[in-house]
Protein backbone atom coordinates (compact mmCIF):
# COMPACT_ATOMS: atom_id res chain seq x y z
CA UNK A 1 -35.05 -48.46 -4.78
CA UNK A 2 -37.30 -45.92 -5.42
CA UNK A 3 -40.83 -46.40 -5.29
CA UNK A 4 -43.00 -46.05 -8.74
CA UNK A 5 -45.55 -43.08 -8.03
CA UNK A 6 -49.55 -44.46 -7.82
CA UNK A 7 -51.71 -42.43 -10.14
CA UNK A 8 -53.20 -40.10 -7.01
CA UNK A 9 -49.64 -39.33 -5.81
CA UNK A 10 -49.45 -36.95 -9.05
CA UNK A 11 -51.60 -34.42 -7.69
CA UNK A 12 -49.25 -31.07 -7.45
CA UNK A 13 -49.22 -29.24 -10.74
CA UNK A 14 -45.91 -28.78 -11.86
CA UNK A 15 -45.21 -25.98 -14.43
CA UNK A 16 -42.03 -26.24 -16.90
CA UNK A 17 -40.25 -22.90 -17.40
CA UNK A 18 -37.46 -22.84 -20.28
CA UNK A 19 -35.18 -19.68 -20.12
CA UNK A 20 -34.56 -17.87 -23.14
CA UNK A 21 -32.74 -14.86 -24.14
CA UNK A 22 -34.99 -11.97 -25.13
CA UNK A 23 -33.74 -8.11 -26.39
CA UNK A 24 -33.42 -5.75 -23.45
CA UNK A 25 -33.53 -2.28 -23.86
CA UNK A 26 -30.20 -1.28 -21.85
CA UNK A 27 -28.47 -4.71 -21.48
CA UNK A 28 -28.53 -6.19 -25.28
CA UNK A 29 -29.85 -9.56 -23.72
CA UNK A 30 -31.44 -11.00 -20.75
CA UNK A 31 -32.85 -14.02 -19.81
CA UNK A 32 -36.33 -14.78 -19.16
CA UNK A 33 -37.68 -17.66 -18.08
CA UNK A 34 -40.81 -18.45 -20.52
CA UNK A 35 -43.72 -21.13 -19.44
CA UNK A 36 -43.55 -24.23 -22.13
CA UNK A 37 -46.27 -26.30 -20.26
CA UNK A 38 -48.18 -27.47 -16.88
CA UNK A 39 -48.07 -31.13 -16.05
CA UNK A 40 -49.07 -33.46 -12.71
CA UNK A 41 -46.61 -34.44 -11.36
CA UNK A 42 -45.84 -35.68 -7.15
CA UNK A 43 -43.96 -33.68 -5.10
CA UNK A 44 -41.78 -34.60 -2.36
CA UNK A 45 -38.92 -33.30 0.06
CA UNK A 46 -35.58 -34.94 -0.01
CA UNK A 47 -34.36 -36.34 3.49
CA UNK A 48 -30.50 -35.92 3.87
CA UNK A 49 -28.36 -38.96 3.06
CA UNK A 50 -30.65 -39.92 0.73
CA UNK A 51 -29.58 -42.30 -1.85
CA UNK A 52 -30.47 -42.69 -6.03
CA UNK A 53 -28.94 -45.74 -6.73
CA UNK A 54 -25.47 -45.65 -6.16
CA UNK A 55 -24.94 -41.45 -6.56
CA UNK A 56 -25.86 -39.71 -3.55
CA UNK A 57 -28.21 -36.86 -3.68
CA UNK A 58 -26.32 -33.34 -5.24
CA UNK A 59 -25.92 -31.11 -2.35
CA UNK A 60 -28.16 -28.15 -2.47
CA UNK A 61 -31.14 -30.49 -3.76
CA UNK A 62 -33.87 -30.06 -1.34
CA UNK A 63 -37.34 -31.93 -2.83
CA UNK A 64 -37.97 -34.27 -6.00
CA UNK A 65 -40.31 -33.68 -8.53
CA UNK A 66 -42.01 -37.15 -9.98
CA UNK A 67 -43.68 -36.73 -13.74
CA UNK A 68 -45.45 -38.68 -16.16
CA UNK A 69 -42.35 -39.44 -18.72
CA UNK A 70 -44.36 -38.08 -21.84
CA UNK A 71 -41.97 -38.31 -25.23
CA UNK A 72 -41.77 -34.87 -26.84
CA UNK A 73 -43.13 -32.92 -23.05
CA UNK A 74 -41.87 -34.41 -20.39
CA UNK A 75 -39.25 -36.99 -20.85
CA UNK A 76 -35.65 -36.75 -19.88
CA UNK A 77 -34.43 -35.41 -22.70
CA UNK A 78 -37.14 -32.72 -23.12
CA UNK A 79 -35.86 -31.08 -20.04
CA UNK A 80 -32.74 -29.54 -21.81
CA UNK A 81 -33.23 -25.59 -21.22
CA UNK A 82 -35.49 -26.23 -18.48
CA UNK A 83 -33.80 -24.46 -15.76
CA UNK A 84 -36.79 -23.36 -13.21
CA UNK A 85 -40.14 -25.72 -12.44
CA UNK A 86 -42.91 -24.01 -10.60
CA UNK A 87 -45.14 -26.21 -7.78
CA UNK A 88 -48.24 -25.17 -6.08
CA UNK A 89 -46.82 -21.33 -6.46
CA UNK A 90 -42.94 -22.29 -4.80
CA UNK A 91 -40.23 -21.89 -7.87
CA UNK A 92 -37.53 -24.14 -8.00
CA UNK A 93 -34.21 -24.46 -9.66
CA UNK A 94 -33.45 -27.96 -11.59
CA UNK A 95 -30.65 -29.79 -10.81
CA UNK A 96 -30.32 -32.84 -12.52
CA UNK A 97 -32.92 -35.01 -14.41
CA UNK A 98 -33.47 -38.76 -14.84
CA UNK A 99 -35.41 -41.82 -15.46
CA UNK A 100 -37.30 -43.51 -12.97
CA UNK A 101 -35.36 -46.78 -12.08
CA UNK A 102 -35.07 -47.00 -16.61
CA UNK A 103 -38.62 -47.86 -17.01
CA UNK A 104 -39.10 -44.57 -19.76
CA UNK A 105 -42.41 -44.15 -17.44
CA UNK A 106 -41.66 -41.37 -15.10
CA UNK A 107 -39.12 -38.82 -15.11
CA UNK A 108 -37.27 -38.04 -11.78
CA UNK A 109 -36.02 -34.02 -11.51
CA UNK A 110 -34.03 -33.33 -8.59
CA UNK A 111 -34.97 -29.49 -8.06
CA UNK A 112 -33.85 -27.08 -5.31
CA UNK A 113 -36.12 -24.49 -3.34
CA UNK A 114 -35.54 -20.96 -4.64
CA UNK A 115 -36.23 -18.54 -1.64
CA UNK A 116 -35.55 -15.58 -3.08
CA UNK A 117 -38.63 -13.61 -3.68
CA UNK A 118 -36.94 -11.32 -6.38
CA UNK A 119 -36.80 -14.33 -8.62
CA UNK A 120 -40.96 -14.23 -9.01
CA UNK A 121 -40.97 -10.82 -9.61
CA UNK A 122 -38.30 -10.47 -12.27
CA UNK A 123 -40.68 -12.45 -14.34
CA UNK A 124 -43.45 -10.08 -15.27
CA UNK A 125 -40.94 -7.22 -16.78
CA UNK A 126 -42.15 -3.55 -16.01
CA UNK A 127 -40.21 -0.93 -18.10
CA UNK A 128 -39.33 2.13 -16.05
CA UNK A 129 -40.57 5.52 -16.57
């Protein structure tokens, strides 16, 4: 069973990117991922083997994110075109999204380290000369 987060443990802040197509000069469309909003929320790595209830872990899942389940921000549901989180400067990928033990308290997001640098970067567009 997973353990309900005490109030200091939400300490990292934990911004929400959704991606969204925007007009691109040479390619008709590409995505950007655009900042929606900047919660606390508790940060920690996943151990292999770990279990969430009966579903093991999805391989490639390498830390859990814990938020405040906030209707309309941050509950499970509002995390449909989220695709990227951002803690303490590190971006990561989000892999699947729940609800802490079914309390509609705190939502759980699974999320997976990005490491490539390139993935920062793209974000703040330059247009070449």
């Amino acid at each position: 069973a997973m353990n309900v987060p005490q109030i200091g443990e939400l300490r990292h802040r934990v911004k929400i990117f959704h991606t969204m197509s925007v007009p691109d000069e040479r390619l008709g469309f590409s995505k950007t991922a655009v900042q929606e909003d900047e919660v606390w929320g508790k940060l920690e790595p996943v151990g292999a083997g770990i279990y969430f209830g009966s579903k093991q872990i999805e391989s490639g899942v390498t830390h859990r994110v814990i938020v405040r389940s906030m209707p309309g921000r941050t509950g499970p549901r509002d995390f449909k075109g989220v695709t990227e989180l951002m803690v303490d400067g590190v971006l990561y990928r989000l892999r699947r999204v729940s609800d802490l033990g079914g309390l509609g308290r705190f939502t759980v997001l699974d999320v997976e380290e990005k490491t490539d640098a390139c993935a920062v970067r793209r974000r703040s567009w330059v247009p070449n000369d």
